[in-house]
C-alpha atoms as a PDB file:
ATOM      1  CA  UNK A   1      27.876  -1.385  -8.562  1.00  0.00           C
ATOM      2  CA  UNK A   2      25.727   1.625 -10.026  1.00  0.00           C
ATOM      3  CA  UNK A   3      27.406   4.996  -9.111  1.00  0.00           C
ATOM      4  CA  UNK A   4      25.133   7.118  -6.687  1.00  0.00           C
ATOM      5  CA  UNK A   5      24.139  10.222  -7.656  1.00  0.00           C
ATOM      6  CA  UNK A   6      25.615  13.223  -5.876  1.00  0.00           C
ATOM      7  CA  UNK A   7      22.214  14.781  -4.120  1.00  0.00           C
ATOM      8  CA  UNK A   8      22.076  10.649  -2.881  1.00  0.00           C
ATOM      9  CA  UNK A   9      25.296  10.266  -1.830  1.00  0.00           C
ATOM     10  CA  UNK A  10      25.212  14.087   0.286  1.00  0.00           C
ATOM     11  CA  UNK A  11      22.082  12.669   1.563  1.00  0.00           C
ATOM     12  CA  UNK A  12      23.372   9.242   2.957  1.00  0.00           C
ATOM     13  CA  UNK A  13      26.432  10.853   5.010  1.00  0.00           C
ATOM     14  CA  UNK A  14      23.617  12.977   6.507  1.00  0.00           C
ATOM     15  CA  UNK A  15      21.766   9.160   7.964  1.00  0.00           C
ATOM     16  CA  UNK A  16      23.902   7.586  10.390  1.00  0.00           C
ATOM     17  CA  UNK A  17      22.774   3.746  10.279  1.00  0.00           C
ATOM     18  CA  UNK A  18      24.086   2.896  13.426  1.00  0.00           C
ATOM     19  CA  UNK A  19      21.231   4.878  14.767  1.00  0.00           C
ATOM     20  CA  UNK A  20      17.621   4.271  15.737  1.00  0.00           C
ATOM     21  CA  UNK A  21      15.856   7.793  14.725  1.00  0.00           C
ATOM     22  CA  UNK A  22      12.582   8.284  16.651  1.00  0.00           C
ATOM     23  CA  UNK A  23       9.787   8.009  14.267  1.00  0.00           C
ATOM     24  CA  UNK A  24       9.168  12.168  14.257  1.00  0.00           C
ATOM     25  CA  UNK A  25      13.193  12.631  13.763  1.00  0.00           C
ATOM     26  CA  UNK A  26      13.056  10.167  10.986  1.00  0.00           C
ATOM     27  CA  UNK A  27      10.350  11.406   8.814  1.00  0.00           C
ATOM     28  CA  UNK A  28      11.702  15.107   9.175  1.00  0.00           C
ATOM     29  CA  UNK A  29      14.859  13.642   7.821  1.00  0.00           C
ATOM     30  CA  UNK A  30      13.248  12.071   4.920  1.00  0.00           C
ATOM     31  CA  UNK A  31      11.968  15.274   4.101  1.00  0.00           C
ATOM     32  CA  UNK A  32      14.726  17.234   4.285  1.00  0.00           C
ATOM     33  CA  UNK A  33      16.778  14.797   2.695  1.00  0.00           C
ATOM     34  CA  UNK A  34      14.319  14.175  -0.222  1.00  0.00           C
ATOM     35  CA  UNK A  35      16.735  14.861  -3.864  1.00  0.00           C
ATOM     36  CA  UNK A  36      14.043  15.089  -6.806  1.00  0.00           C
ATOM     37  CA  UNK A  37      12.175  18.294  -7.634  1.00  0.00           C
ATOM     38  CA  UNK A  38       8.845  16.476  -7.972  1.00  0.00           C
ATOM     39  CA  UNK A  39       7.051  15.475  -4.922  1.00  0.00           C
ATOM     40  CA  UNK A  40       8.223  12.287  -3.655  1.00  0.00           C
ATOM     41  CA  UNK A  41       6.230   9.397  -2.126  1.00  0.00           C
ATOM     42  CA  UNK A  42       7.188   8.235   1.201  1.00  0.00           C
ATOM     43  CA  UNK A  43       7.479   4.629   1.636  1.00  0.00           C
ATOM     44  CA  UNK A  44       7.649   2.326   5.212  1.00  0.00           C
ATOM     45  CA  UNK A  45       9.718  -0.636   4.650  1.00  0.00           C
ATOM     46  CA  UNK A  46       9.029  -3.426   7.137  1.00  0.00           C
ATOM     47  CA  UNK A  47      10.794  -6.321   7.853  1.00  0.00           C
ATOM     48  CA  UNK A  48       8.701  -8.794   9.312  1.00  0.00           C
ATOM     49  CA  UNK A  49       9.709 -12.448  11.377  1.00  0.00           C
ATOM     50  CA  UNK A  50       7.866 -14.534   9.272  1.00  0.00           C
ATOM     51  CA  UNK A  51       8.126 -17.172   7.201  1.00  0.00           C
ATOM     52  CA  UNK A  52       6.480 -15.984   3.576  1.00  0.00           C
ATOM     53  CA  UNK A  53       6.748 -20.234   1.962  1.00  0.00           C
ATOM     54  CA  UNK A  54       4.207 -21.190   4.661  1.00  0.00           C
ATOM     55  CA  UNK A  55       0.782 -20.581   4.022  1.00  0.00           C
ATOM     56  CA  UNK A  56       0.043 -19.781   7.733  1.00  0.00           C
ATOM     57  CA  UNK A  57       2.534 -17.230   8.127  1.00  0.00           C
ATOM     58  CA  UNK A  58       1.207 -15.099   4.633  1.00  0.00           C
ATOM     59  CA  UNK A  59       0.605 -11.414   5.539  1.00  0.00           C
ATOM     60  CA  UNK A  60      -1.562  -9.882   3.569  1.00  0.00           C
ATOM     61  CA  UNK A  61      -4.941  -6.964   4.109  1.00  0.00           C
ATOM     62  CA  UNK A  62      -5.415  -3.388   3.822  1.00  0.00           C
ATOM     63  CA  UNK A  63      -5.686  -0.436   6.250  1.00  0.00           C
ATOM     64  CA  UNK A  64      -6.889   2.793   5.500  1.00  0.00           C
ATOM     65  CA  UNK A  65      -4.174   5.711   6.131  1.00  0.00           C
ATOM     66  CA  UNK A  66      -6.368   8.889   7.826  1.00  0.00           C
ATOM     67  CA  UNK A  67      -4.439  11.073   6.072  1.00  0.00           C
ATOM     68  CA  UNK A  68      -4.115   9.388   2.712  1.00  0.00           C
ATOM     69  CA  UNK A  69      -1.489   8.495   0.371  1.00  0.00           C
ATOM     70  CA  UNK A  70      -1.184  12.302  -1.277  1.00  0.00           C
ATOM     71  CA  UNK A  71      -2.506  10.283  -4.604  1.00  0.00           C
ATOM     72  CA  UNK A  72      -5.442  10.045  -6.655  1.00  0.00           C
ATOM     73  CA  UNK A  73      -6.486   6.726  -7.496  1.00  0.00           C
ATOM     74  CA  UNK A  74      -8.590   4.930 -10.397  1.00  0.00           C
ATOM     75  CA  UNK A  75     -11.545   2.882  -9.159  1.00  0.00           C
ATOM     76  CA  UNK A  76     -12.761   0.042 -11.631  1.00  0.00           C
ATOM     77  CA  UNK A  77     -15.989  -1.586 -10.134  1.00  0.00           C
ATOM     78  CA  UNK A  78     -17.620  -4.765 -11.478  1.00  0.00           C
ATOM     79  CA  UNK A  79     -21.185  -4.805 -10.852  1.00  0.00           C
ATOM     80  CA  UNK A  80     -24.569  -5.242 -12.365  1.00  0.00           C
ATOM     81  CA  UNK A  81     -28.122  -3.935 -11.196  1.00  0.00           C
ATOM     82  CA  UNK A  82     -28.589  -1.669  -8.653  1.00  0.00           C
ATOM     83  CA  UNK A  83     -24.756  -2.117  -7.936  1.00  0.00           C
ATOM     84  CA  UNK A  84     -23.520   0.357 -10.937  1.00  0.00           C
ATOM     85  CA  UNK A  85     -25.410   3.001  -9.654  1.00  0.00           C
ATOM     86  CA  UNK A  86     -24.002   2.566  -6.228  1.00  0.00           C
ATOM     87  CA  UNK A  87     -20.861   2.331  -7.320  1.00  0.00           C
ATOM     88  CA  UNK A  88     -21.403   5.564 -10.033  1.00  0.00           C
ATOM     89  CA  UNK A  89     -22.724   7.531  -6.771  1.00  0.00           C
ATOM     90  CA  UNK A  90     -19.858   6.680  -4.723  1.00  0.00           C
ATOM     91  CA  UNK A  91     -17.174   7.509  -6.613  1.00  0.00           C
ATOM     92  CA  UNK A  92     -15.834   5.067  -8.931  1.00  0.00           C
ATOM     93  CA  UNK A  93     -14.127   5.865 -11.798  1.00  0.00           C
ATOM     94  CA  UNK A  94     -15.258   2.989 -14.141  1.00  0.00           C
ATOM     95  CA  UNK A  95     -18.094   0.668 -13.941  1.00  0.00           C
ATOM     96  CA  UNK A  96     -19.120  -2.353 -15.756  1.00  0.00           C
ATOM     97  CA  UNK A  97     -19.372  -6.103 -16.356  1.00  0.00           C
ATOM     98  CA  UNK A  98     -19.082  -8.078 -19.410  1.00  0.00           C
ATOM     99  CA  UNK A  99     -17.571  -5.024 -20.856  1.00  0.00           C
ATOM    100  CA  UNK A 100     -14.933  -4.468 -18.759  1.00  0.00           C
ATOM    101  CA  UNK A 101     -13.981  -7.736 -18.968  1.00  0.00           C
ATOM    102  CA  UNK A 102     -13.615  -7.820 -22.572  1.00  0.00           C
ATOM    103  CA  UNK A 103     -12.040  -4.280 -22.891  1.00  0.00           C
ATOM    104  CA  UNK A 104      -9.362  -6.096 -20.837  1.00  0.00           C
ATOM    105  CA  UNK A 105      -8.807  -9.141 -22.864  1.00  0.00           C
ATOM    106  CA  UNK A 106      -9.136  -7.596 -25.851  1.00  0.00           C
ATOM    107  CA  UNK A 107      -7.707  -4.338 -25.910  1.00  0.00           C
ATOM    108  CA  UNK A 108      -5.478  -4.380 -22.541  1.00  0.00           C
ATOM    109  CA  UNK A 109      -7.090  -1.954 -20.598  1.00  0.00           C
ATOM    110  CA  UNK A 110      -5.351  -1.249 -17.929  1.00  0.00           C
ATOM    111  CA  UNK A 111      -5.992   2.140 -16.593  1.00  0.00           C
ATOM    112  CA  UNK A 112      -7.096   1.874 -12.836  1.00  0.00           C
ATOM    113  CA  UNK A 113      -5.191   1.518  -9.747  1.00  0.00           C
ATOM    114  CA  UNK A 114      -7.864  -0.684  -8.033  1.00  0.00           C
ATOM    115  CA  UNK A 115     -10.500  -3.170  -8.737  1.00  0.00           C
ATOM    116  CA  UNK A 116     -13.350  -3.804  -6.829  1.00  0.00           C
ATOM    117  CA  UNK A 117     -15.959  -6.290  -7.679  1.00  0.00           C
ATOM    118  CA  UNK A 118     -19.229  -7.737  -5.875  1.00  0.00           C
ATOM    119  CA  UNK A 119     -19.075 -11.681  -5.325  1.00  0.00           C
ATOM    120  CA  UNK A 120     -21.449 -12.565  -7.705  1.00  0.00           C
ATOM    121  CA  UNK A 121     -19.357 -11.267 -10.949  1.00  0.00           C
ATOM    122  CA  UNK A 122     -16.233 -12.952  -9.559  1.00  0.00           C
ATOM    123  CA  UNK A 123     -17.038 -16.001 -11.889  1.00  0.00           C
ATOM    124  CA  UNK A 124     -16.937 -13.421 -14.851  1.00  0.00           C
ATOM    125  CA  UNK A 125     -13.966 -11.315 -13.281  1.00  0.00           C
ATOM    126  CA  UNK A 126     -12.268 -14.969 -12.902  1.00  0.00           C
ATOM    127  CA  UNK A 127     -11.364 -15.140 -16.325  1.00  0.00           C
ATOM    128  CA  UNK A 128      -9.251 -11.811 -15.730  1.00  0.00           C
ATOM    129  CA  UNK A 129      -6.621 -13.941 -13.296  1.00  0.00           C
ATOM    130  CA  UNK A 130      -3.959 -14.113 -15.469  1.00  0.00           C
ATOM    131  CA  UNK A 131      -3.741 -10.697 -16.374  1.00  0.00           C
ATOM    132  CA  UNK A 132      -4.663  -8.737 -13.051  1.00  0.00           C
ATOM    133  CA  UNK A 133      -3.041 -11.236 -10.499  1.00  0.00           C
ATOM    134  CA  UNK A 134       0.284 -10.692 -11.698  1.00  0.00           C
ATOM    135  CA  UNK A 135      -0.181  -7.033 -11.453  1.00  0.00           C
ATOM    136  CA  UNK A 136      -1.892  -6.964  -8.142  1.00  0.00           C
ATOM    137  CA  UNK A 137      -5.250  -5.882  -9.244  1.00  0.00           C
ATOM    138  CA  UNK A 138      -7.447  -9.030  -8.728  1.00  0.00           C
ATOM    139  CA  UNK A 139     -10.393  -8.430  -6.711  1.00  0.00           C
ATOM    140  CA  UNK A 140      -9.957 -10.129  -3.298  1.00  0.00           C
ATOM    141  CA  UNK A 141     -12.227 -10.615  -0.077  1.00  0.00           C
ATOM    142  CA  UNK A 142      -8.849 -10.052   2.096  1.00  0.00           C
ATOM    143  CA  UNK A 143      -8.184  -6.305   0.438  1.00  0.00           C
ATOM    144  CA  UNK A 144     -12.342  -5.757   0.826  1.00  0.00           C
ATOM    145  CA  UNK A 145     -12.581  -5.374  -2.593  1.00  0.00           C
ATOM    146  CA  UNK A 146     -14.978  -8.239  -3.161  1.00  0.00           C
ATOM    147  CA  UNK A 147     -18.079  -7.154  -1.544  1.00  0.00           C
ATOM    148  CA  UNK A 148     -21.358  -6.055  -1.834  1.00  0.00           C
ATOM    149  CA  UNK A 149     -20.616  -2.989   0.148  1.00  0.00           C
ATOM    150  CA  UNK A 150     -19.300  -1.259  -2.978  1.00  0.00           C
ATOM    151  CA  UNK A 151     -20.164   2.446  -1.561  1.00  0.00           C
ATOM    152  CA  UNK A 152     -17.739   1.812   1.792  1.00  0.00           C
ATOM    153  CA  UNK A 153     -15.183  -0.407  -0.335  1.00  0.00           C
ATOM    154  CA  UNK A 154     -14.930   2.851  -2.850  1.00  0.00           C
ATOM    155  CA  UNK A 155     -15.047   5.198  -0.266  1.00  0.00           C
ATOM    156  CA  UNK A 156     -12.381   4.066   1.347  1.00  0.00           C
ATOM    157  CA  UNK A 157      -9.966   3.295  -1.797  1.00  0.00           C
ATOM    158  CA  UNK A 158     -10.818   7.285  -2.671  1.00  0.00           C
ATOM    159  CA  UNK A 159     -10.179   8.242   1.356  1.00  0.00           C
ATOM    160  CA  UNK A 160      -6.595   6.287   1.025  1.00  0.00           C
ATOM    161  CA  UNK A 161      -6.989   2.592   1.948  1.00  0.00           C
ATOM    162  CA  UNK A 162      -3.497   0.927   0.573  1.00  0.00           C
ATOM    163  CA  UNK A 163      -3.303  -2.870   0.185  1.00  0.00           C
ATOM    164  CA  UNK A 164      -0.076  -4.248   2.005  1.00  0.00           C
ATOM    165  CA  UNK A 165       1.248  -7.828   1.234  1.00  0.00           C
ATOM    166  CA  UNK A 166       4.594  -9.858   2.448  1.00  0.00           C
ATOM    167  CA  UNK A 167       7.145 -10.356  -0.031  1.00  0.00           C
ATOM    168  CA  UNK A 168       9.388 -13.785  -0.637  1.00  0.00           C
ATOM    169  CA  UNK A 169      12.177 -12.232   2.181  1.00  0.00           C
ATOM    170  CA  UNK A 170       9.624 -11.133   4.640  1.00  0.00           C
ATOM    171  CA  UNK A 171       9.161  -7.416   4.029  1.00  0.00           C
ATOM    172  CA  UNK A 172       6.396  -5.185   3.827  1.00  0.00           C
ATOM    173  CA  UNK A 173       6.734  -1.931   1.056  1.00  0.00           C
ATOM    174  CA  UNK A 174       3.569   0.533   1.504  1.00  0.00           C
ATOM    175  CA  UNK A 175       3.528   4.348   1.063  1.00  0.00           C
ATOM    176  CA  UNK A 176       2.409   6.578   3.966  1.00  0.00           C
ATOM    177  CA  UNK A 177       2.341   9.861   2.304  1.00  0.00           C
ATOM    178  CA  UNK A 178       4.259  12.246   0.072  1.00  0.00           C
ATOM    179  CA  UNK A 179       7.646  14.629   0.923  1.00  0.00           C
ATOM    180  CA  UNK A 180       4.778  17.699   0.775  1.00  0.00           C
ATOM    181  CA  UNK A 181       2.892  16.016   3.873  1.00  0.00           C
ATOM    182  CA  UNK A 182       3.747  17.591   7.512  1.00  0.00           C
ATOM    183  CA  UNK A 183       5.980  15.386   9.369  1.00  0.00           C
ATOM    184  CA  UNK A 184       2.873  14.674  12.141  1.00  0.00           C
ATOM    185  CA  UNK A 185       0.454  13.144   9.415  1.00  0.00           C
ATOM    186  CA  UNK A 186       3.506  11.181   8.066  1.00  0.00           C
ATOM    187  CA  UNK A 187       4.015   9.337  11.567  1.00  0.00           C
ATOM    188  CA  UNK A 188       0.405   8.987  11.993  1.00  0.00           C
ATOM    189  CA  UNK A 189       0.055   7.429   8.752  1.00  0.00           C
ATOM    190  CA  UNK A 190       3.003   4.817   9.561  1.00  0.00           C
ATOM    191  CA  UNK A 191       1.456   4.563  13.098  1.00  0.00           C
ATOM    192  CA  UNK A 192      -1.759   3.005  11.900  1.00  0.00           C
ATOM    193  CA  UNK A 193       0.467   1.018   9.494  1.00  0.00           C
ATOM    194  CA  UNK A 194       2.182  -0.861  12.273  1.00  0.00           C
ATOM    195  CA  UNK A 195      -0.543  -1.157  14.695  1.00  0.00           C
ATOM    196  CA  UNK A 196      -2.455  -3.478  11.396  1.00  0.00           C
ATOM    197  CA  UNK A 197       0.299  -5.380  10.745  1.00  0.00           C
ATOM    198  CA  UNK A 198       0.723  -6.463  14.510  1.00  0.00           C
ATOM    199  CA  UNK A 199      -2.714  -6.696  14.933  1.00  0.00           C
ATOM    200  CA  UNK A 200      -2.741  -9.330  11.745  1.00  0.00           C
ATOM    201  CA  UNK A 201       0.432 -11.116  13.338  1.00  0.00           C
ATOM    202  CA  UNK A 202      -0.379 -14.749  12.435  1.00  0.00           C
ATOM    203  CA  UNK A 203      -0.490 -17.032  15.472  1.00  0.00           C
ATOM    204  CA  UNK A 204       2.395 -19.527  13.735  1.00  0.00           C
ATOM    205  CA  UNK A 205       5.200 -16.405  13.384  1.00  0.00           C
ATOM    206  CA  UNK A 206       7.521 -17.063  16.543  1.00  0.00           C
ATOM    207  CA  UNK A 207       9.871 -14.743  17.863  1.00  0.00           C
ATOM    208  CA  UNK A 208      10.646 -11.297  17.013  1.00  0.00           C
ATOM    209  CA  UNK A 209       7.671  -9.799  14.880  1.00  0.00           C
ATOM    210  CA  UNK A 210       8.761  -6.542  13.778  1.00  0.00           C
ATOM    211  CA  UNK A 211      12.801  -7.067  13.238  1.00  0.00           C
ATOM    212  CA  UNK A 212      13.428  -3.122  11.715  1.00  0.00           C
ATOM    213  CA  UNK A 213      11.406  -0.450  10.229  1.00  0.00           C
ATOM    214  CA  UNK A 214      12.711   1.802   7.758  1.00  0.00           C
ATOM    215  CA  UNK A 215      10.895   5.030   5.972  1.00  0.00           C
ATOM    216  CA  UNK A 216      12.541   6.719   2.681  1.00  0.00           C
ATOM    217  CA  UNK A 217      11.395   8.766  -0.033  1.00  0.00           C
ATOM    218  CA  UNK A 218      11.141   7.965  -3.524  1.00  0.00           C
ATOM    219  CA  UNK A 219      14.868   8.968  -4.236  1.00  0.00           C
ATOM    220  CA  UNK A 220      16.026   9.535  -1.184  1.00  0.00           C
ATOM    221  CA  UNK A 221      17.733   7.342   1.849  1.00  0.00           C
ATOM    222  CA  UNK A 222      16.215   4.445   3.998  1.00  0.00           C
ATOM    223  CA  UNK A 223      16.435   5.881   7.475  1.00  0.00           C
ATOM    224  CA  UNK A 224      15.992   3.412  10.379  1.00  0.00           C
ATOM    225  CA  UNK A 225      12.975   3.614  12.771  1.00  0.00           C
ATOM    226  CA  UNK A 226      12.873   3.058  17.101  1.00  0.00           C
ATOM    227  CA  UNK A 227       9.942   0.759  16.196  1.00  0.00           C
ATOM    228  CA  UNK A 228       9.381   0.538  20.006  1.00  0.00           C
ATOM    229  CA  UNK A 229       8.264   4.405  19.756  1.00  0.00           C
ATOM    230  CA  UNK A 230       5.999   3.860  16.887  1.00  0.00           C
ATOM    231  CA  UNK A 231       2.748   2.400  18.863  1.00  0.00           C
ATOM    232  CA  UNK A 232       4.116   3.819  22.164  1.00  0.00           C
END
């Protein structure tokens, strides 16, 4: 077992885990508890009752944080036509078509956070599968970033929309801010958070939805959430 560091290990006698902290409580903790010198993402870990092998119990969207995610992120749009300039006016970072596509086979190009494409290059953006879908970056109608809205799918990347997707055990891992953020834009961030996923609850998952919430910095400790006082 990897020994903790010591700023860790101060910081996890400081969490009791027999405790549910109300959402406010928690986040201040996180803060105060944070151990790097950089500023830290927060992170809200979700465990979800569903059942990730059947296709009707897949979570999967995005939801647009009012307060952002504290970072800056890359836009890559494919487009053609009138669609680059859209794009160009609205914020993205990159822009292209046949271009991209071969800067990214050939070369490896990898330097964006998101993709967005309109549905008509998807055939072209197709041929990208096997090296954006393993990194998350394909283009998909369920994340909005296949449209032909590109100025409101941009927009909202640039305003802090975050992509959330179930893993194999059931859990959701999404950031809701950084260490630097006041504790009130931190719980509204993981506020709007919960109320998508619930609102995306698939009609198959029985039982318990939300089994445990946790929220932890980058280095710091997972402090468990009253998930009954998040949406209350």
């Amino acid at each position: 077992m990897p020994k903790l560091g010591k700023k860790l290990a101060d910081a996890l006698k400081q969490v009791d885990k027999t405790v549910l902290y109300e959402p406010v409580d928690a986040l201040d903790m996180v803060k105060k508890l944070a151990p790097a010198k950089f500023d830290e993402t927060v992170e809200a870990v979700v465990k979800l009752g569903v059942d990730p092998r059947h296709a009707d119990q897949q979570v999967r969207g995005a939801v647009v944080l009012p307060h952002g995610t504290g970072k800056t992120r890359t836009v890559l749009v494919f487009a053609k036509g009138d669609k680059v300039k859209e794009a160009e006016d609205a914020g993205a970072d990159f822009v292209g078509a046949e271009d991209m596509v071969e800067k990214i086979q050939k070369e490896g190009w990898l330097s964006f956070d998101v993709a967005i494409a309109t549905p008509d290059m998807m055939g072209l953006v197709g041929r990208l599968g096997k090296i954006l879908g393993p990194r998350g970056l394909m283009p998909n109608p369920k994340t909005g970033t296949v449209t032909f809205d590109v100025t409101r799918a941009v927009e909202e990347v640039k305003a802090g929309k975050i992509e959330y997707r179930v893993d194999k055990a059931g859990v959701i891992h999404a950031p809701i801010g950084k260490v630097s953020f006041p504790v009130e834009k931190l719980a509204e961030n993981l506020r709007i958070l919960v109320e998508q996923l619930i609102r995306v609850k698939p009609a198959a998952a029985k039982g318990q939805y939300i089994k445990g919430i946790f929220v932890s910095s980058t280095m710091g400790p997972g402090i468990k959430i009253n998930s009954q006082k998040i949406t209350a």
